[in-house]
Protein backbone atom coordinates (compact mmCIF):
# COMPACT_ATOMS: atom_id res chain seq x y z
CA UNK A 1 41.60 -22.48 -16.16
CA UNK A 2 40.15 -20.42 -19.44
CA UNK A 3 37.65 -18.08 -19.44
CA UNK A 4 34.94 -20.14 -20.48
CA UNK A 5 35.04 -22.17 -17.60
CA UNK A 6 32.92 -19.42 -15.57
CA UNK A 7 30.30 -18.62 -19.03
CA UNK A 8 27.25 -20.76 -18.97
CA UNK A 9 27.39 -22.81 -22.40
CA UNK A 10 23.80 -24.31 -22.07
CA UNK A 11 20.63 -22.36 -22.71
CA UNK A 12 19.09 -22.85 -19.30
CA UNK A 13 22.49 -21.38 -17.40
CA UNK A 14 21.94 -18.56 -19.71
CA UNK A 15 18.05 -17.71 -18.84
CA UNK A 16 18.88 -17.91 -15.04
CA UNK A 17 21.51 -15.64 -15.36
CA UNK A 18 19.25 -13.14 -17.39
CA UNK A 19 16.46 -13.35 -15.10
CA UNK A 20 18.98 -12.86 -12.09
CA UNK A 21 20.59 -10.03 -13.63
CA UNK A 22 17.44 -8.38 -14.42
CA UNK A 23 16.19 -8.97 -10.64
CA UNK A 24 19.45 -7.26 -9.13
CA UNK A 25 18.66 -4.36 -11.98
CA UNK A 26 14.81 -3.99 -10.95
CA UNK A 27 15.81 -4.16 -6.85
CA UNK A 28 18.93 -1.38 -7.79
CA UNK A 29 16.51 0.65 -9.95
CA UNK A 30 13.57 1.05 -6.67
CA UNK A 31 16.36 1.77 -4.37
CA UNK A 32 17.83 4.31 -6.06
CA UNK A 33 14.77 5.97 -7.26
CA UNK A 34 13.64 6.03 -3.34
CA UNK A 35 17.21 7.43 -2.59
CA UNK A 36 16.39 10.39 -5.41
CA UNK A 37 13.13 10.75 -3.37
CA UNK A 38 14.94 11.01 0.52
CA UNK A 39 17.53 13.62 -1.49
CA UNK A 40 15.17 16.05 -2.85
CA UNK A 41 12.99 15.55 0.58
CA UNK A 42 15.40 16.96 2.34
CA UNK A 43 16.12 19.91 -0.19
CA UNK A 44 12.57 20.19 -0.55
CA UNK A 45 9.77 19.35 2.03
CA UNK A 46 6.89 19.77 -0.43
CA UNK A 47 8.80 18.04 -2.95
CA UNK A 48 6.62 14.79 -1.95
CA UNK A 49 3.10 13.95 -1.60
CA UNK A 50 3.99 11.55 1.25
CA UNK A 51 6.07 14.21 2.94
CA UNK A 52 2.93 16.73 2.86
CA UNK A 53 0.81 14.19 4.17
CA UNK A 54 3.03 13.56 6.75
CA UNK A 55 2.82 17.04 8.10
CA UNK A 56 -0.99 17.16 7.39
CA UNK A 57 -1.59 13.74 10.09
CA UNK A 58 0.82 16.28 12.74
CA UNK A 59 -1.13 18.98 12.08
CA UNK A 60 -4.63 17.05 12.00
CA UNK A 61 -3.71 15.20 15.15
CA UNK A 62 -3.16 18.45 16.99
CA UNK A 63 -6.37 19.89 16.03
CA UNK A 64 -8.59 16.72 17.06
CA UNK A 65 -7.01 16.15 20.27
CA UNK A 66 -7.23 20.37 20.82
CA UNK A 67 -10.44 20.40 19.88
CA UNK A 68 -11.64 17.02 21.22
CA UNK A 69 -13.50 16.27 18.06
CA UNK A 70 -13.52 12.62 18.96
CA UNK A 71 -16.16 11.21 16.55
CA UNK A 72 -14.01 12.18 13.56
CA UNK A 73 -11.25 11.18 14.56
CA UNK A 74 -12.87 7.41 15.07
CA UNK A 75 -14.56 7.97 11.95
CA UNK A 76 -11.50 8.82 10.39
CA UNK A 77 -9.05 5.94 11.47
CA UNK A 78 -11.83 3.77 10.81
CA UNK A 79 -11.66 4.39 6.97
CA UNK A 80 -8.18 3.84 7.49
CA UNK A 81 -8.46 0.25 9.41
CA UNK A 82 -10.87 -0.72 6.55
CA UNK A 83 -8.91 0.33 3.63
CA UNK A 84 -5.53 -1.68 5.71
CA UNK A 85 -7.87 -4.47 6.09
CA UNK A 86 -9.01 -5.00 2.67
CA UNK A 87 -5.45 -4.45 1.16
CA UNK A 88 -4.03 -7.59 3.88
CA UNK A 89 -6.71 -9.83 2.94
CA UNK A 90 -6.16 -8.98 -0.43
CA UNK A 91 -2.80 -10.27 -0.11
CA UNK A 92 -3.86 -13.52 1.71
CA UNK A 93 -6.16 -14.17 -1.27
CA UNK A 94 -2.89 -13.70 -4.06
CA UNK A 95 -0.44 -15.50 -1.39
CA UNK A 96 -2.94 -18.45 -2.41
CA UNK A 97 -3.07 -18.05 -5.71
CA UNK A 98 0.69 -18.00 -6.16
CA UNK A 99 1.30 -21.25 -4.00
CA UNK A 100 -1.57 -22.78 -6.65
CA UNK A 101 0.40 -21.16 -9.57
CA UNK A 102 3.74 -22.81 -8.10
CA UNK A 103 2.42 -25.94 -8.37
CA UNK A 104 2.01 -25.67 -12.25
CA UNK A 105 5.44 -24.48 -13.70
CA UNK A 106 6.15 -27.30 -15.46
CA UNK A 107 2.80 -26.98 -17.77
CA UNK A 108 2.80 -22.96 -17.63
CA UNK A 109 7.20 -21.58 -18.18
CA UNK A 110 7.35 -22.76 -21.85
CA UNK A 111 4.27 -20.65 -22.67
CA UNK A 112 4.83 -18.18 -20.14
CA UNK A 113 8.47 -17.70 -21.90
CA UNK A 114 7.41 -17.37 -25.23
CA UNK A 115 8.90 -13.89 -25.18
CA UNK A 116 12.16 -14.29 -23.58
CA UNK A 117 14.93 -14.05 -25.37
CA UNK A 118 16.88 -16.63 -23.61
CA UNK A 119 14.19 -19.27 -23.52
CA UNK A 120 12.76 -20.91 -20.84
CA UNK A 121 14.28 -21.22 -17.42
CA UNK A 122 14.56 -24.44 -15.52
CA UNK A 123 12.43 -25.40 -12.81
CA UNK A 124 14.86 -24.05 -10.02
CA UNK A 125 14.23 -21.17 -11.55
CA UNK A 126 10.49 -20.89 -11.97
CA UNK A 127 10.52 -21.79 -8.20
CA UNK A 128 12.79 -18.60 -7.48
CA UNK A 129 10.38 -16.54 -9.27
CA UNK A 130 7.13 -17.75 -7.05
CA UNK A 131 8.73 -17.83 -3.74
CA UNK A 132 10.16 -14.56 -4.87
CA UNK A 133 6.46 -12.97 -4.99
CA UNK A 134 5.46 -14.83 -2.08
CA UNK A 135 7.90 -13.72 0.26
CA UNK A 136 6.67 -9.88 -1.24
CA UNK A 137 3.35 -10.70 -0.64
CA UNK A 138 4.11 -11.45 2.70
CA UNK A 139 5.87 -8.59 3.77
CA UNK A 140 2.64 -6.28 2.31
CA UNK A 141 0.65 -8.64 3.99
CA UNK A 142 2.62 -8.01 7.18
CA UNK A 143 2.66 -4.32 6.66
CA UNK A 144 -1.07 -3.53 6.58
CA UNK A 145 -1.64 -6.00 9.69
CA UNK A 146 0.62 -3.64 11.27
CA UNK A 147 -0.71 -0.69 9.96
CA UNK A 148 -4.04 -1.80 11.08
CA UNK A 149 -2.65 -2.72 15.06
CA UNK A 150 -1.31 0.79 14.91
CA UNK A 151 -4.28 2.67 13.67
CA UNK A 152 -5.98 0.33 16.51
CA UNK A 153 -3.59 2.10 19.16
CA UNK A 154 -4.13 5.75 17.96
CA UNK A 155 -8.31 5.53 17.94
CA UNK A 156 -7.61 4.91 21.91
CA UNK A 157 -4.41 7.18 22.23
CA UNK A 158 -6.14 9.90 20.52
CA UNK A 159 -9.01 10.49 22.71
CA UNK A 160 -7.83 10.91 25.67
CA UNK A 161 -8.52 14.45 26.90
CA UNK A 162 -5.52 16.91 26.77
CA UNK A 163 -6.48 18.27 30.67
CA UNK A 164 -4.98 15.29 32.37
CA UNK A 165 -7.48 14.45 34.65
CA UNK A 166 -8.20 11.00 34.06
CA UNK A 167 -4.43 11.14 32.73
CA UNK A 168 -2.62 12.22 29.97
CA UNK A 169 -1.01 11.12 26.88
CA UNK A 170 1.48 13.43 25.17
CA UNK A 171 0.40 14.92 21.60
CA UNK A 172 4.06 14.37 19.97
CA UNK A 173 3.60 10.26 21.25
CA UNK A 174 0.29 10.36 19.33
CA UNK A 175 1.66 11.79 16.40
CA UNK A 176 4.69 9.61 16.41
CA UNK A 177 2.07 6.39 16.58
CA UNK A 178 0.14 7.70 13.85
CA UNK A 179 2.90 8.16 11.57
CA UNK A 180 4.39 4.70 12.53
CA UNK A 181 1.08 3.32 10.69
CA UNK A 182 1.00 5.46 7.90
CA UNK A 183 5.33 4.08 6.97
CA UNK A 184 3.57 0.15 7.35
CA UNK A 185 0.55 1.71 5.17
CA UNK A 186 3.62 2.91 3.19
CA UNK A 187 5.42 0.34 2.90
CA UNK A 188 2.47 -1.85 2.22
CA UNK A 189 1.29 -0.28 -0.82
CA UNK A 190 5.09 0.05 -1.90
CA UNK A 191 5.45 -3.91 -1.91
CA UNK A 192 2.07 -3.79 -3.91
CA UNK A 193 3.87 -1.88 -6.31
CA UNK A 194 7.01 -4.32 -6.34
CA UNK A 195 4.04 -7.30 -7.31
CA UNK A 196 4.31 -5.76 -10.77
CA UNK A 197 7.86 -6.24 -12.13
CA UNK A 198 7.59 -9.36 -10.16
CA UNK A 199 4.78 -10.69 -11.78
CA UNK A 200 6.18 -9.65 -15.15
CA UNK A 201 9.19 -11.85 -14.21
CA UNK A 202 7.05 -14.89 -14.96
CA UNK A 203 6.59 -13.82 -18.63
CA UNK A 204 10.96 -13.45 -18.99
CA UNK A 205 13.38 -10.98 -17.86
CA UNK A 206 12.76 -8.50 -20.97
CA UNK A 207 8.95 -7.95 -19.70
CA UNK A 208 10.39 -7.73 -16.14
CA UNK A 209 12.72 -4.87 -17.03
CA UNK A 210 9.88 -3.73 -19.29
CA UNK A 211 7.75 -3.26 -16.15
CA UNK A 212 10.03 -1.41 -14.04
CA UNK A 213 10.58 1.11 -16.01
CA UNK A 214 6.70 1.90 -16.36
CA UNK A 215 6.45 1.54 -12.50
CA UNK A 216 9.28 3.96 -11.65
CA UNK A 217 7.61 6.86 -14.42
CA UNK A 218 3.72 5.82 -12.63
CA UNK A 219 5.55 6.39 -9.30
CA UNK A 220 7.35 9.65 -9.76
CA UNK A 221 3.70 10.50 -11.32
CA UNK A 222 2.32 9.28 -7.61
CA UNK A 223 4.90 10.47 -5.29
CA UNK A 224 6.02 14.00 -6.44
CA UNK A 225 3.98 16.73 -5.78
CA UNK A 226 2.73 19.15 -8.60
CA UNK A 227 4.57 22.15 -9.03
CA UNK A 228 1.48 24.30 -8.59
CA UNK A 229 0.61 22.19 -5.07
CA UNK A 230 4.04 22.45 -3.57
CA UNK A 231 3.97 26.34 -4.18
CA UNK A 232 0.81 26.71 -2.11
CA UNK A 233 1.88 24.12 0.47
CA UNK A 234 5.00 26.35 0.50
CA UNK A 235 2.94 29.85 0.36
CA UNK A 236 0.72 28.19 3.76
CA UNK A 237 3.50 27.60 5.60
CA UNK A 238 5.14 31.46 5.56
CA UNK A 239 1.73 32.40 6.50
CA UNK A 240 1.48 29.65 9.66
CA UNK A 241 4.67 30.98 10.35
CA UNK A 242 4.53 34.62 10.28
CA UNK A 243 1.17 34.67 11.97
CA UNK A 244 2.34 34.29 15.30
CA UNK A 245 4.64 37.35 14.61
CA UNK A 246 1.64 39.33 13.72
CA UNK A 247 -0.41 38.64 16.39
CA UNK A 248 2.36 39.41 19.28
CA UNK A 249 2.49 42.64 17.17
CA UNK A 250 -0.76 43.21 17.32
């Protein structure tokens, strides 16, 4: 048994490898740039836009349910639900168009492959590549609808009056929902961003890899916060935490 027993010889063997490899690149390449992300996080709490907003919904909870401001709040979660909405049935409306665009890969991968090196890939492959986006499409699809059923739970959670009389919900469990909906929100928009390389992946694996690399720069553009910002996200919080200090002095 040689070597070449285990190298694909024909032209088609070696697309499908190519456009596998370059998948398992793209899928190592998000997951270690989100690991980069967690590991500065936790060096750095303002080292993230998402890790400032998620101490901005904690601190904006507090405040509505202390100051039973209950108008924005609804107000509020309600540009939320519609922006969650919009995104899902966005994603119902591409989930069609792909299962349309499946249905044509024998007229559309020669032309669509014109700038692979490898040439086209077979049929098993094109149908990879389409199921591939739909099954993305579905999870953003099933993030948002869950982003949206939380969002649903907090406009109720978040009303109810701190006193207790009619009952009482603690602030920490409302905070806790609220964040649960902004990860789906998260995770949504983050499978939104996956679409890309994906999509590129119909045009060969060179566009594919192409494409990540552009996402990953536009994300670290996105995600990490300004130098300038985190300073005076860090400069608030010494002052929110020496002010209790100063007024027991005083």
């Amino acid at each position: 048994m040689g070597i070449s027993e285990f190298v694909p010889s024909s032209p088609a063997a070696v697309a499908d490898l190519a456009d596998l490899a370059a998948l398992a690149l793209t899928l190592g390449a998000l997951v270690g740039y989100h690991v980069f992300l967690s590991r500065k996080v936790a060096r750095n709490p303002n080292y993230t836009f998402q890790a400032t907003m998620r101490r901005s919904r904690a601190a904006w909870t507090r405040a509505i349910m202390a100051e039973g401001k209950d108008i924005l709040a609804i107000q509020t979660l309600r540009n939320s639900t519609m922006a969650a909405t919009f995104l899902a049935s966005t994603a119902v409306l591409l989930i069609i168009g792909v299962l349309t665009l499946s249905a044509q890969g024998d007229r559309l991968e020669a032309s669509w492959h014109a700038l692979s090196l490898t040439g086209p890939a077979g049929s098993t492959m094109w149908t990879i590549k389409t199921l591939t986006i739909l099954v993305d499409l579905f999870v953003a699809f099933l993030c948002f609808t869950m982003a949206i059923r939380q969002f649903h739970h907090v406009g109720y959670m978040i009303n109810v009056p701190i006193s207790g009389r009619w009952g009482h919900v603690p602030t920490d469990i409302v905070i806790s929902q609220f964040e649960r909906s902004g990860r789906f929100y998260w995770f949504g928009m983050r499978a939104y961003f996956l679409l890309v390389p994906l999509v590129m992946w119909l045009f060969g694996y060179v566009m594919m890899l192409a494409a990540t690399a552009v996402l990953i720069g536009v994300m670290f553009r996105l995600d990490h916060m300004p130098a300038s910002e985190g300073e005076i996200a860090e400069r608030a919080e010494d002052l929110d935490r020496a002010a209790p200090s100063e007024a027991a002095a005083l």
